[in-house]
Protein backbone atom coordinates (compact mmCIF):
# COMPACT_ATOMS: atom_id res chain seq x y z
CA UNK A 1 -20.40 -33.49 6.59
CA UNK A 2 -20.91 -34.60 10.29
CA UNK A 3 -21.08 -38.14 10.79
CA UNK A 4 -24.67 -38.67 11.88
CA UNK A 5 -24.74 -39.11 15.48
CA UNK A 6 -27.92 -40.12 16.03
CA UNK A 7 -28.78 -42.65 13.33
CA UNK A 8 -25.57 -44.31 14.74
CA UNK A 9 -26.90 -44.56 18.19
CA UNK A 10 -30.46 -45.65 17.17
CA UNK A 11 -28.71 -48.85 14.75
CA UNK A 12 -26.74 -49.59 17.77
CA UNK A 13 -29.49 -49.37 20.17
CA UNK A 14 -31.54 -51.73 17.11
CA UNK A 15 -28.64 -54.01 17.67
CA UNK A 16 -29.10 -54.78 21.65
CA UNK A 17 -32.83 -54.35 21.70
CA UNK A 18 -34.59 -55.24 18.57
CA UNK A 19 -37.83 -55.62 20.40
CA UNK A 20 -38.31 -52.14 21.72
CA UNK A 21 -40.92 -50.19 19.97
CA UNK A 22 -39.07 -46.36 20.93
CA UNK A 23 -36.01 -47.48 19.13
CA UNK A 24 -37.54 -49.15 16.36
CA UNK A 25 -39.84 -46.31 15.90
CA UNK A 26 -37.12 -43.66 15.83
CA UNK A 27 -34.90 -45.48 13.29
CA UNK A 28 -36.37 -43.94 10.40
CA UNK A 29 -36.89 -40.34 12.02
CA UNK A 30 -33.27 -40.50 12.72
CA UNK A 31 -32.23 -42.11 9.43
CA UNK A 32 -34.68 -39.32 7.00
CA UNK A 33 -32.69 -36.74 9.51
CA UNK A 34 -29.61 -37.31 8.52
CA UNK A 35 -30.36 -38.61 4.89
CA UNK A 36 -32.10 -34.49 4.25
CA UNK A 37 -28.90 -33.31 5.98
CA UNK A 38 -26.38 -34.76 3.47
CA UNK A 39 -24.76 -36.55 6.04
CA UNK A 40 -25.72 -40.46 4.40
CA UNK A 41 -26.29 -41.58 0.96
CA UNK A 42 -29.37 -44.18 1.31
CA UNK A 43 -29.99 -47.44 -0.79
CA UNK A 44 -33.50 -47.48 -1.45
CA UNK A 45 -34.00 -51.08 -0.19
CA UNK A 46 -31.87 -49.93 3.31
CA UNK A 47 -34.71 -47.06 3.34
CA UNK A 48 -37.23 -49.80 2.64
CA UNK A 49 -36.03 -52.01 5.16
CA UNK A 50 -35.65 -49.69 8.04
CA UNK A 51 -39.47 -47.86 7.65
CA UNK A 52 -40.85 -51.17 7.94
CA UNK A 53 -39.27 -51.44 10.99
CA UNK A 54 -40.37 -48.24 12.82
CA UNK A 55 -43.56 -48.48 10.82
CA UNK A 56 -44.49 -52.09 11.97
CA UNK A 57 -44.42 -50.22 15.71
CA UNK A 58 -47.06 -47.12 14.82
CA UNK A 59 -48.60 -47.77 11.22
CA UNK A 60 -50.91 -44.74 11.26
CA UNK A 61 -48.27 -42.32 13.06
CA UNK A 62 -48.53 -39.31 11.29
CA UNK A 63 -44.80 -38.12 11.55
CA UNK A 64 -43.87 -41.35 9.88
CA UNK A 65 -46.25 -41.00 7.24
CA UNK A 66 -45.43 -37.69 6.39
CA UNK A 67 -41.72 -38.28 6.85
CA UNK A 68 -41.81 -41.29 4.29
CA UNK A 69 -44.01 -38.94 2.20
CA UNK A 70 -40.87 -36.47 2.23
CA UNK A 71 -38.30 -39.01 1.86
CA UNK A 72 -40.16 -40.48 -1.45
CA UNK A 73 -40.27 -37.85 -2.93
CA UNK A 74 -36.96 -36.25 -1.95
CA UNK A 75 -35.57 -39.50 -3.69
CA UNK A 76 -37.86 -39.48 -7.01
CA UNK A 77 -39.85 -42.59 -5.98
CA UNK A 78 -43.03 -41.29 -5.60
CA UNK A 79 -43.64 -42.28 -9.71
CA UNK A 80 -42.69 -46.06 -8.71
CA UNK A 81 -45.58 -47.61 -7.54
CA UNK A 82 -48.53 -46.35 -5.70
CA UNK A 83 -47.36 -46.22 -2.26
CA UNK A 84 -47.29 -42.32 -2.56
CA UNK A 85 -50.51 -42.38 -3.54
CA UNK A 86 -51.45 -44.73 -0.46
CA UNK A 87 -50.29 -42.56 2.22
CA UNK A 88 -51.61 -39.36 0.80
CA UNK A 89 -54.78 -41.21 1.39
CA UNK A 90 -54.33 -42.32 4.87
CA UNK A 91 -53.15 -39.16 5.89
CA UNK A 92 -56.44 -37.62 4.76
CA UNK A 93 -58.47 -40.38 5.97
CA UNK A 94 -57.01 -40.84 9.46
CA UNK A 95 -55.60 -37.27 10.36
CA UNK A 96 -56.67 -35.10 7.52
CA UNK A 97 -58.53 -33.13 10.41
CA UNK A 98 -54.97 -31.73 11.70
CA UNK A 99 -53.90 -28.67 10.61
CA UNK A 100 -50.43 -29.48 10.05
CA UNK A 101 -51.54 -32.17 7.77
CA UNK A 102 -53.50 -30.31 6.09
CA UNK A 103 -51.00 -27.74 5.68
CA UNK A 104 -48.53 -30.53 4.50
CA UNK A 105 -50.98 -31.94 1.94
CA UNK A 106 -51.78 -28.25 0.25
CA UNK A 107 -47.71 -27.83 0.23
CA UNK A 108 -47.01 -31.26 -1.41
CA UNK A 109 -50.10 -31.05 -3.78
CA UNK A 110 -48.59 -28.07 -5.30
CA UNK A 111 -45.25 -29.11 -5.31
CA UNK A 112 -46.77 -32.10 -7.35
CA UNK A 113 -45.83 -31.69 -11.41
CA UNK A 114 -48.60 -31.82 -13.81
């Protein structure tokens, strides 16, 4: 696979500027792109680490919700703990008015087992 380009920059960018919010925040887009691409294998406390850094800079972003909604259960970690559970709620409570989120939410309550 291609190295991933991107998720290179952004660490390196991290690196020199820790404090900017646009590189923080576009860590984890960058890292769940390349992660669904095949092009990194991620340690679940490296995944951890770096959403807490974008998500520190917009908590209630919707792309980063739904994104780490994705990612958890891409990875089998939405049975874990209830932070699944937690952002399925905030998504309906803050932008469950959005038709995209909406249409996310039907998807990923199907896709649900049981």
């Amino acid at each position: 696979p291609a190295p991933p380009i991107a998720f290179l920059v952004n660490v390196q960018a991290h690196r020199q500027f820790p404090l900017d919010p646009a590189i923080r925040f576009q860590l984890w887009k960058s890292l769940v792109r390349a992660h669904s691409a095949g092009q990194v294998k991620l340690d679940p406390r490296a995944a951890d680490e770096i959403y807490e850094i974008s998500r520190k800079v917009a908590p209630d972003q919707p792309g980063l919700l739904l994104s780490r909604l994705v990612y958890l259960r891409n990875a089998q970690r939405c049975g874990e703990g209830p932070e699944c559970g937690e952002i399925v709620a905030r998504l309906r409570k803050i932008h469950g008015r959005h038709w995209y989120v909406q249409r996310f939410l039907e998807d990923y309550d199907r896709s649900r087992p049981g």
